[in-house]
PDB file of N, CA and C in Angstrom:
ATOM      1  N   UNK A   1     -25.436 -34.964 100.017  1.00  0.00           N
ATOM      2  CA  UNK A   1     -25.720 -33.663  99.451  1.00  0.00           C
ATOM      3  C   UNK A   1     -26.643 -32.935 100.433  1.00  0.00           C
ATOM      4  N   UNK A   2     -26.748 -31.421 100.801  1.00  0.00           N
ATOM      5  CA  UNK A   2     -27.790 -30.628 101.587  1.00  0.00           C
ATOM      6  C   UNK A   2     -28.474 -30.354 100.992  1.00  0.00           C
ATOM      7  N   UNK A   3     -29.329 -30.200 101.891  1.00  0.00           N
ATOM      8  CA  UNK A   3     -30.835 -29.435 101.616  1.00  0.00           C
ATOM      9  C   UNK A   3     -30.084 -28.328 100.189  1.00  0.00           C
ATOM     10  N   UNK A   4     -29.837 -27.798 100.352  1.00  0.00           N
ATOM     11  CA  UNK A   4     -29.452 -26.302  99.355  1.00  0.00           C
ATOM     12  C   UNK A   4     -29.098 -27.103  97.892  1.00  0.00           C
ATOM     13  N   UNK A   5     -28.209 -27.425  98.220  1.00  0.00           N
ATOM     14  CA  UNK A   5     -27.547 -28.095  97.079  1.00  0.00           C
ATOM     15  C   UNK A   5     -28.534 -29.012  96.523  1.00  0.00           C
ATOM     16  N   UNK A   6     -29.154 -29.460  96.975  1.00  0.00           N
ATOM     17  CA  UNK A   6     -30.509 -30.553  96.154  1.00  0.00           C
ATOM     18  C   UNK A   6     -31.442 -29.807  95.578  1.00  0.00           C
ATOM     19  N   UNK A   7     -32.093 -28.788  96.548  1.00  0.00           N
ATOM     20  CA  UNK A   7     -32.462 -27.663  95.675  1.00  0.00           C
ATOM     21  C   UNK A   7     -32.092 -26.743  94.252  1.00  0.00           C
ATOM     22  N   UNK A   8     -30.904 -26.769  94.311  1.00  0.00           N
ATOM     23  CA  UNK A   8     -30.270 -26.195  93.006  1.00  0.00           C
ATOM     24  C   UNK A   8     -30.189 -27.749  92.103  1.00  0.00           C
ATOM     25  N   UNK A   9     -29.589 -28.263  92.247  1.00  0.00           N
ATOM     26  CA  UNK A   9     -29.882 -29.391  91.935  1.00  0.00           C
ATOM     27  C   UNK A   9     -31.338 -29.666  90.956  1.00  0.00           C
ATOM     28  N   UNK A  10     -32.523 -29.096  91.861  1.00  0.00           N
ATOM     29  CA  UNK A  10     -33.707 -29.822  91.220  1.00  0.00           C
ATOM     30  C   UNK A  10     -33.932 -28.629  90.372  1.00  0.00           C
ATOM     31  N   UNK A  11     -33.650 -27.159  90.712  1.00  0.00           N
ATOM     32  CA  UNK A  11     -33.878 -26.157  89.640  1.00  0.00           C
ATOM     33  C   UNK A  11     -33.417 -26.142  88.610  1.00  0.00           C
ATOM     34  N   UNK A  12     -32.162 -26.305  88.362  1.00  0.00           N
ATOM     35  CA  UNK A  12     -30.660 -27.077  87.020  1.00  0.00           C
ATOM     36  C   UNK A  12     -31.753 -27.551  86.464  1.00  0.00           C
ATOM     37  N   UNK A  13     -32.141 -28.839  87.102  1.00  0.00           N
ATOM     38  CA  UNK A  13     -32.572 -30.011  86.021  1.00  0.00           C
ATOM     39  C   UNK A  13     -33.639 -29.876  85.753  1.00  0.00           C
ATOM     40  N   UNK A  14     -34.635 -29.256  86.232  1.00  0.00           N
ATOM     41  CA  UNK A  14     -36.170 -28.664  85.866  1.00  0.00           C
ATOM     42  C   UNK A  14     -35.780 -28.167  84.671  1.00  0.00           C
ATOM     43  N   UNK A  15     -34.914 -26.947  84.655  1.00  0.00           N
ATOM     44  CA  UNK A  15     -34.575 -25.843  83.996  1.00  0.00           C
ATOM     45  C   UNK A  15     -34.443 -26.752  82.338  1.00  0.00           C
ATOM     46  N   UNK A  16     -33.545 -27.597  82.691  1.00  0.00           N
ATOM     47  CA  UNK A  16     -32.740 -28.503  82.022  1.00  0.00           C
ATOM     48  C   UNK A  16     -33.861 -29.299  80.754  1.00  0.00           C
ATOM     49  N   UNK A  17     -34.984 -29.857  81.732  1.00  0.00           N
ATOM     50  CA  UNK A  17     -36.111 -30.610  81.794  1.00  0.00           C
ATOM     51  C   UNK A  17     -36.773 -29.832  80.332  1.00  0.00           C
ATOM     52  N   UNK A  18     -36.893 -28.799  81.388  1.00  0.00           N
ATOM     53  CA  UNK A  18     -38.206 -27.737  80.156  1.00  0.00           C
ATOM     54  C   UNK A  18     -37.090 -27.500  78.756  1.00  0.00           C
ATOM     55  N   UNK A  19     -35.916 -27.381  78.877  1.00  0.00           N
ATOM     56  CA  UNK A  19     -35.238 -27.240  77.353  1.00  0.00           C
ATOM     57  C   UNK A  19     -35.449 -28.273  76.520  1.00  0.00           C
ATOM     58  N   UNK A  20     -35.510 -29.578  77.094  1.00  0.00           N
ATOM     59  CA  UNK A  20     -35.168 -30.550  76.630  1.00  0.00           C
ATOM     60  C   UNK A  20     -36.434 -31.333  75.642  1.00  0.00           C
ATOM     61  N   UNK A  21     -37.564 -30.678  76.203  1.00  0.00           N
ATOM     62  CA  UNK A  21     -39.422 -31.171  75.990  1.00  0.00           C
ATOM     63  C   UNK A  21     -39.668 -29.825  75.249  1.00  0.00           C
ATOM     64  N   UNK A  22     -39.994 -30.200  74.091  1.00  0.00           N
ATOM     65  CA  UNK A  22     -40.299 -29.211  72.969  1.00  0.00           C
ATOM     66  C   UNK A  22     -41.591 -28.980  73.178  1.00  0.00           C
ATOM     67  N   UNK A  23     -42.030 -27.682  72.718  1.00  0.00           N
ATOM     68  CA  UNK A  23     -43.075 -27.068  73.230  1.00  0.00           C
ATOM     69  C   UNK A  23     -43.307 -26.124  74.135  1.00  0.00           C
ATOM     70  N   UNK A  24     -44.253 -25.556  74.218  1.00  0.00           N
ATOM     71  CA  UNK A  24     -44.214 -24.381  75.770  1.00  0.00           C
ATOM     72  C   UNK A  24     -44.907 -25.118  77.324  1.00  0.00           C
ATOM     73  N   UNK A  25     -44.306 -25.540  77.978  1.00  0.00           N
ATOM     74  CA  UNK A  25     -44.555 -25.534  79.370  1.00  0.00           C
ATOM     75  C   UNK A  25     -45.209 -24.523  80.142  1.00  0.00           C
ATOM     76  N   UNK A  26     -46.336 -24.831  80.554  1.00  0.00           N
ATOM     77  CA  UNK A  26     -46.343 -23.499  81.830  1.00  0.00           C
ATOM     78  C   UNK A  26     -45.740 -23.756  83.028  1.00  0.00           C
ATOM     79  N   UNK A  27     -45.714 -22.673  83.675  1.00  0.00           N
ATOM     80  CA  UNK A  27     -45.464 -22.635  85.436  1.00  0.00           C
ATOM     81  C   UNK A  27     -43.918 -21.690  84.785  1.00  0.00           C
ATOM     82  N   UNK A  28     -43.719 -20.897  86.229  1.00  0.00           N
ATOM     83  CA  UNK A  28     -43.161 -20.127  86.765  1.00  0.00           C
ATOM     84  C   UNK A  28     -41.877 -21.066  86.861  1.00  0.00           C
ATOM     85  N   UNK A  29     -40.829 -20.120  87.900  1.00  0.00           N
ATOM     86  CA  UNK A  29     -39.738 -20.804  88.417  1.00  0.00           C
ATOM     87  C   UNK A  29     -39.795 -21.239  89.515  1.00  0.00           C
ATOM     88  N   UNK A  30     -40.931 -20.978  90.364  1.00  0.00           N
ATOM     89  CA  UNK A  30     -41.034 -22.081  91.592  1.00  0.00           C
ATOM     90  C   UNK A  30     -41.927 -23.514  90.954  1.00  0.00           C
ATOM     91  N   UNK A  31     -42.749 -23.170  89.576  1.00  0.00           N
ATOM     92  CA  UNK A  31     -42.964 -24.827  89.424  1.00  0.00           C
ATOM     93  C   UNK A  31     -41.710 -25.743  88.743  1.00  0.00           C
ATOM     94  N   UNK A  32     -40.957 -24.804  88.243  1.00  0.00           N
ATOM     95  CA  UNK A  32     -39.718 -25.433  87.521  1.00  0.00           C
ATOM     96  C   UNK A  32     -38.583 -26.132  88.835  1.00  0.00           C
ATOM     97  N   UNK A  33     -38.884 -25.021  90.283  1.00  0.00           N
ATOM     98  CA  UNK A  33     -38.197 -25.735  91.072  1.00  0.00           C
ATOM     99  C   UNK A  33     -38.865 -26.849  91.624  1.00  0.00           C
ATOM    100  N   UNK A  34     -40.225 -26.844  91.658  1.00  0.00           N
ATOM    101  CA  UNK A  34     -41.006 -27.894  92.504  1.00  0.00           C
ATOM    102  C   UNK A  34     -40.694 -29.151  91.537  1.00  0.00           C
ATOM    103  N   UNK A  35     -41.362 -28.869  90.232  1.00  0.00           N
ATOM    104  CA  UNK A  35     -41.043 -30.554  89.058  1.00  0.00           C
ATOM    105  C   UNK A  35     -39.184 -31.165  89.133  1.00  0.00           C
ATOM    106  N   UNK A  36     -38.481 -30.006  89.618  1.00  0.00           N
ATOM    107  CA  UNK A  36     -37.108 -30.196  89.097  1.00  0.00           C
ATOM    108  C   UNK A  36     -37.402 -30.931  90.530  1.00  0.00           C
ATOM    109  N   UNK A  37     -37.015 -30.640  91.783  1.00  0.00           N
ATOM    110  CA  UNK A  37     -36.742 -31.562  92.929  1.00  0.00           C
ATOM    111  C   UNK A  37     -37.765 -32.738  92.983  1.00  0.00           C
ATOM    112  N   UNK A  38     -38.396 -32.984  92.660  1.00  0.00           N
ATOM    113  CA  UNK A  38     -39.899 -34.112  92.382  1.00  0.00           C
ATOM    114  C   UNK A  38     -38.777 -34.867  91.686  1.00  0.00           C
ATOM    115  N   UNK A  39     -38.587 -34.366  90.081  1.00  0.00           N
ATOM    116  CA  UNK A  39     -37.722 -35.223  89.118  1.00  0.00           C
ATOM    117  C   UNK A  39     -36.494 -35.482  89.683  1.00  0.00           C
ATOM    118  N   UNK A  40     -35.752 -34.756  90.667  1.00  0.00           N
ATOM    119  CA  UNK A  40     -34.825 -35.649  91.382  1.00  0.00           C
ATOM    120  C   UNK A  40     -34.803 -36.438  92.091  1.00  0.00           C
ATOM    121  N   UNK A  41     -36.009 -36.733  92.804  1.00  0.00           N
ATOM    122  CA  UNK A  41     -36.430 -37.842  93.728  1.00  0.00           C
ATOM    123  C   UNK A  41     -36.605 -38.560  93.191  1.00  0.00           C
ATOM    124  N   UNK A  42     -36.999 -38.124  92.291  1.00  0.00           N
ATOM    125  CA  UNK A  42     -37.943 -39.658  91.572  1.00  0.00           C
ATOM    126  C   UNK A  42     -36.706 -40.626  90.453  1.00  0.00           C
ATOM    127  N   UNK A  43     -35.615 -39.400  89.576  1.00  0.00           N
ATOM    128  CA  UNK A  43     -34.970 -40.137  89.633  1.00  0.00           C
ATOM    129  C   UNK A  43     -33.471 -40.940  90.689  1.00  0.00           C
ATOM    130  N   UNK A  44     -33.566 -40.322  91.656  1.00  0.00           N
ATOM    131  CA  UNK A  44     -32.907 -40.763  92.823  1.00  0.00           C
ATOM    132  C   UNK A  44     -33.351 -42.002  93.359  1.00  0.00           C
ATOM    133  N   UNK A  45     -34.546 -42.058  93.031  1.00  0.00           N
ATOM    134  CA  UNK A  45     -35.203 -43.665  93.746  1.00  0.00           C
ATOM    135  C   UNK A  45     -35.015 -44.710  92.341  1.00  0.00           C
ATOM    136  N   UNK A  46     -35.795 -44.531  91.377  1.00  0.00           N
ATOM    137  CA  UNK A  46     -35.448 -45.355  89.812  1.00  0.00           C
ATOM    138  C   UNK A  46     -33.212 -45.736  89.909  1.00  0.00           C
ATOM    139  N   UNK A  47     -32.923 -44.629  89.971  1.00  0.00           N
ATOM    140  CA  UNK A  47     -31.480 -44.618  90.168  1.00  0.00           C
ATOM    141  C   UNK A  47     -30.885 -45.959  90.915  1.00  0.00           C
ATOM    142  N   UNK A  48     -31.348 -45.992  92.195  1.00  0.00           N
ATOM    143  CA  UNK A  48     -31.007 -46.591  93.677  1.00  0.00           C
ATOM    144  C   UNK A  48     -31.899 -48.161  93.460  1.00  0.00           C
ATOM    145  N   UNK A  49     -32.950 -48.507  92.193  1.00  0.00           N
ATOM    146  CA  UNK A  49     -33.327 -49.435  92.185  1.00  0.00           C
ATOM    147  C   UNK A  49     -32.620 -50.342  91.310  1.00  0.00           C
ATOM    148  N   UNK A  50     -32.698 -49.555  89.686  1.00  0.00           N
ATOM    149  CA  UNK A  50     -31.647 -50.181  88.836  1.00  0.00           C
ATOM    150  C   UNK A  50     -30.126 -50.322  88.980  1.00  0.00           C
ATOM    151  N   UNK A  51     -29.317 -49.059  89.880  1.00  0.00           N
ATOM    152  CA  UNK A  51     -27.845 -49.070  89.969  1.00  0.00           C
ATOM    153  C   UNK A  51     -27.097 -49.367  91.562  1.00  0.00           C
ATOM    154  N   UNK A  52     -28.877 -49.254  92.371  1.00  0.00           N
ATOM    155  CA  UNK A  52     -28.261 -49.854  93.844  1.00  0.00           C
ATOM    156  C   UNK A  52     -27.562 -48.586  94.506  1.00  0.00           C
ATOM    157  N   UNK A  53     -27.980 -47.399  93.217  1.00  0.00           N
ATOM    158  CA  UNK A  53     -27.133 -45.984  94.003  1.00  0.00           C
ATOM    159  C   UNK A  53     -28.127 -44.972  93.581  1.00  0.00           C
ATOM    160  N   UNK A  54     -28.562 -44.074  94.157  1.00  0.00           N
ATOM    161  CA  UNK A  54     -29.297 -42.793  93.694  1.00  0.00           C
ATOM    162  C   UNK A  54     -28.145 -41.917  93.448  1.00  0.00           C
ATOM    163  N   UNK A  55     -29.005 -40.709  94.356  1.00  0.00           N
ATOM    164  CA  UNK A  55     -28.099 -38.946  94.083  1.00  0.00           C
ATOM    165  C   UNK A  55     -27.236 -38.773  95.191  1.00  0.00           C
ATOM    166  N   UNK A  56     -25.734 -38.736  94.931  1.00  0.00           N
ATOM    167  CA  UNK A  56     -25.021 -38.978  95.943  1.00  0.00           C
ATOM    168  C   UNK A  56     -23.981 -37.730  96.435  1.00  0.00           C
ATOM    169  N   UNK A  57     -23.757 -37.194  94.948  1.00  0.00           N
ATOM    170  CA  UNK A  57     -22.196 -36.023  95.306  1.00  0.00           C
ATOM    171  C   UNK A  57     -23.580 -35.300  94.190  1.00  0.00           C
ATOM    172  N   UNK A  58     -22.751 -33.819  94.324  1.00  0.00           N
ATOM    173  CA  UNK A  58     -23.759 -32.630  92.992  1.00  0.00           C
ATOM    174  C   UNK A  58     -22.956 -33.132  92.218  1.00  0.00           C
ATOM    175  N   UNK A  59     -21.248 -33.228  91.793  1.00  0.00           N
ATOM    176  CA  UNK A  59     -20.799 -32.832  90.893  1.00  0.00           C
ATOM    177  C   UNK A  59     -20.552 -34.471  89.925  1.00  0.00           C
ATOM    178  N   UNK A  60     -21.327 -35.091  90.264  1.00  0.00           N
ATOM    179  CA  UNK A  60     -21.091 -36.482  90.014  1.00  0.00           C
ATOM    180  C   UNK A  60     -22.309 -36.902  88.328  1.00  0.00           C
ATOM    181  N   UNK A  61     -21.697 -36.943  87.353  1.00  0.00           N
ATOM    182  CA  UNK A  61     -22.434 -36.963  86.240  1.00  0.00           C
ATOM    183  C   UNK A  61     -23.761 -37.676  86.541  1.00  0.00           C
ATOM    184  N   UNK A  62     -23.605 -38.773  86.951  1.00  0.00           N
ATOM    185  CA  UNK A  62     -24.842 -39.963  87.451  1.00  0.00           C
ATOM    186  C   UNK A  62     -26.073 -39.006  88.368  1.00  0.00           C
ATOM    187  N   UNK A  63     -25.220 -38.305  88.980  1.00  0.00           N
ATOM    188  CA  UNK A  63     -26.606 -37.350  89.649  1.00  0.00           C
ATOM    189  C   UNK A  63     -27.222 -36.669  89.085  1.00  0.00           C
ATOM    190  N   UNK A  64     -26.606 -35.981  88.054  1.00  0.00           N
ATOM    191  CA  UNK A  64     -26.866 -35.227  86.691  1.00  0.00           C
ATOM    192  C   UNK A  64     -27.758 -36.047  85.808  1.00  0.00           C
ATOM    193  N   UNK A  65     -27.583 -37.138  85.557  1.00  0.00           N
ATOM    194  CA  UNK A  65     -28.362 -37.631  84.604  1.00  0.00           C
ATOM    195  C   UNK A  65     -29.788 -38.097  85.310  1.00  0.00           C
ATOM    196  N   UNK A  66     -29.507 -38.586  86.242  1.00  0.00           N
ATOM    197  CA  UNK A  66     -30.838 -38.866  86.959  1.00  0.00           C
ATOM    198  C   UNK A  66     -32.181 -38.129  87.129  1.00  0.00           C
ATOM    199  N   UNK A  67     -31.062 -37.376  87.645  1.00  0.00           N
ATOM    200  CA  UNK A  67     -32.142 -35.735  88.311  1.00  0.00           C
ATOM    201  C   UNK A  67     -32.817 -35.459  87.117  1.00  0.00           C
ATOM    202  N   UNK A  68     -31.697 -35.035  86.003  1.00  0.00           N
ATOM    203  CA  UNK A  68     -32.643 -34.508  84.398  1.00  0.00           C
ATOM    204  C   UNK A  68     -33.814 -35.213  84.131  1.00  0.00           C
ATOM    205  N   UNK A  69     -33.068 -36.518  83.842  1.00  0.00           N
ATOM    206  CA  UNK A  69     -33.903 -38.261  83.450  1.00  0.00           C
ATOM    207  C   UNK A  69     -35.511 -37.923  84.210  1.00  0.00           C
ATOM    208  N   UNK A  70     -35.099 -38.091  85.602  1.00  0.00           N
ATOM    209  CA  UNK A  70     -36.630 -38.169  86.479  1.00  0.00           C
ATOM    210  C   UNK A  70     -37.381 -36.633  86.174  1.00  0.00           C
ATOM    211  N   UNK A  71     -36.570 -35.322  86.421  1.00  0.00           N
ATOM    212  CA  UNK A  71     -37.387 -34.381  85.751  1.00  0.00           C
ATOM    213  C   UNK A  71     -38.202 -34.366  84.499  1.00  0.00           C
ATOM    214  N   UNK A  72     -37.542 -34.789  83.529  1.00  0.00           N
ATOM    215  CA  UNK A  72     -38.358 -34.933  82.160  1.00  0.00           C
ATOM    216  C   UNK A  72     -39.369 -35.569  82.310  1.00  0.00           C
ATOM    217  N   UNK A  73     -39.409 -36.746  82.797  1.00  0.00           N
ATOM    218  CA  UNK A  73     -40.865 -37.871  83.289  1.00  0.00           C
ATOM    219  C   UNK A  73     -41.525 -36.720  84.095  1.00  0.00           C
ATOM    220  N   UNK A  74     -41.766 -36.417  85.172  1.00  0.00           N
ATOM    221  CA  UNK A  74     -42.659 -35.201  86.003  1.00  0.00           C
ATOM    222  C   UNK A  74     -42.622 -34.095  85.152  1.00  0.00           C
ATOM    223  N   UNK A  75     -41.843 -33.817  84.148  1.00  0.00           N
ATOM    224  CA  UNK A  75     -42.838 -32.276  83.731  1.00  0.00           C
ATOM    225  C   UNK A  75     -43.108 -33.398  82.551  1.00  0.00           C
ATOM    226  N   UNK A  76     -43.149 -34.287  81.797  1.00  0.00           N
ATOM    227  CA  UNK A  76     -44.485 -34.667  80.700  1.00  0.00           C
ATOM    228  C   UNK A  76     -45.467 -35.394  81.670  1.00  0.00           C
ATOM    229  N   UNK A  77     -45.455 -35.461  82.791  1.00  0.00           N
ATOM    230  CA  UNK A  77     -46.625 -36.290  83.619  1.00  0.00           C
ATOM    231  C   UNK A  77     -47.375 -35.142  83.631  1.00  0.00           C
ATOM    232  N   UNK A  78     -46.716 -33.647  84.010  1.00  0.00           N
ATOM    233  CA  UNK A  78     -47.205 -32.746  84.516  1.00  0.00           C
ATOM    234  C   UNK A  78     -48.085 -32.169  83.090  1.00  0.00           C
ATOM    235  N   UNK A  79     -47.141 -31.771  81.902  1.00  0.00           N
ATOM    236  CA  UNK A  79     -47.635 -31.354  81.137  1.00  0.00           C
ATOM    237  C   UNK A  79     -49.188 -32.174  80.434  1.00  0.00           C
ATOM    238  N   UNK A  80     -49.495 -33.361  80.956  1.00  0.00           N
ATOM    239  CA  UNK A  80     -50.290 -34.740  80.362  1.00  0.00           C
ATOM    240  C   UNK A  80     -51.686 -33.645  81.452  1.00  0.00           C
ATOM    241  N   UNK A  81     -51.117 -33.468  82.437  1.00  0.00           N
ATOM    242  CA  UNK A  81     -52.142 -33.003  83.511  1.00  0.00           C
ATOM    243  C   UNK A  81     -52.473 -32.170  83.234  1.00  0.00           C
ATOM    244  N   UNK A  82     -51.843 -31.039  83.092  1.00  0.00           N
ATOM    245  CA  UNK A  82     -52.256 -29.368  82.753  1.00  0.00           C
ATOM    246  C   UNK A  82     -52.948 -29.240  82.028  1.00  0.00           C
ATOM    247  N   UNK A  83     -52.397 -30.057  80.869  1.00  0.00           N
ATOM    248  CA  UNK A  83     -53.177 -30.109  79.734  1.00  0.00           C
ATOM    249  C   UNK A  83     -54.341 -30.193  79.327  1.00  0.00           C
ATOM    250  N   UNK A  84     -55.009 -31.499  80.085  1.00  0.00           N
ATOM    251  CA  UNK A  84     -56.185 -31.845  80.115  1.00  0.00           C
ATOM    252  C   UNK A  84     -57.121 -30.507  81.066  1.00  0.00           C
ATOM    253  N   UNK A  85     -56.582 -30.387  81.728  1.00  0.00           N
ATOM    254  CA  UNK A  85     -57.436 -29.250  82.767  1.00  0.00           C
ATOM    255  C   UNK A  85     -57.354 -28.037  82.251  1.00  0.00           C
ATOM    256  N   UNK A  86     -56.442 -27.827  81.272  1.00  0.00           N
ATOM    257  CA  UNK A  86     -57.100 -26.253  80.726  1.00  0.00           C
ATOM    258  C   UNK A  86     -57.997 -26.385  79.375  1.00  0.00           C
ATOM    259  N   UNK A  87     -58.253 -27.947  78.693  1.00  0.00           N
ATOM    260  CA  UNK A  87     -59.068 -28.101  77.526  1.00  0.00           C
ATOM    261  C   UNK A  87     -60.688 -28.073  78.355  1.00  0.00           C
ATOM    262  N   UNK A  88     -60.382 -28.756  79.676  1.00  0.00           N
ATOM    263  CA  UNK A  88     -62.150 -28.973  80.507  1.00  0.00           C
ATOM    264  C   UNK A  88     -62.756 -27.763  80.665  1.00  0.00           C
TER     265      UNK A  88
END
C-alpha cells in the first residue's frame, strides 16, 4: 500500500474510530488523521503478530478491521489522556 493510500486509510478508520466510542472526542481532523494512522500501525503490528500478516492491500477487509481495531485502542488511550489533562 502507499504512502497516500495509508493515509486515507488511517483517516477512514479514525473517522470510523470516533463513531464507534460513544461520547464526544476532541481534536480536529488532523488529530482524527494522526490517531487514525497511529491506530493503523498499531493495528498492523498486533495484526502481523497474531495472523503473521498486518496491512497489506486497502481493499482487503483484514486491513479494514485492523486499522479500525488499532484506532479505537489510540483514541480511548488518547481520550484516557486528554481527559485527565483537562480535569488538572
Amino acid at each position: 500500500m502507499g504512502f497516500f493510500g495509508f493515509l486515507l486509510l488511517g483517516l477512514i478508520a479514525g473517522a470510523i474510530a470516533k463513531l464507534l466510542i460513544p461520547g464526544k472526542q476532541g481534536g480536529g481532523w488532523f488529530i482524527t488523521l494522526v490517531l487514525g494512522v497511529v491506530g493503523a500501525l498499531l493495528g498492523g503490528w498486533i495484526g502481523g503478530l497474531i495472523f503473521g500478516g498486518g496491512l497489506q492491500e486497502f481493499f482487503s477487509w483484514r486491513t479494514w478491521l485492523l486499522a479500525i481495531g488499532g484506532s479505537v485502542i489510540v483514541l480511548l488511550i488518547y481520550g484516557l489522556i486528554a481527559g485527565r489533562r483537562s480535569h488538572v
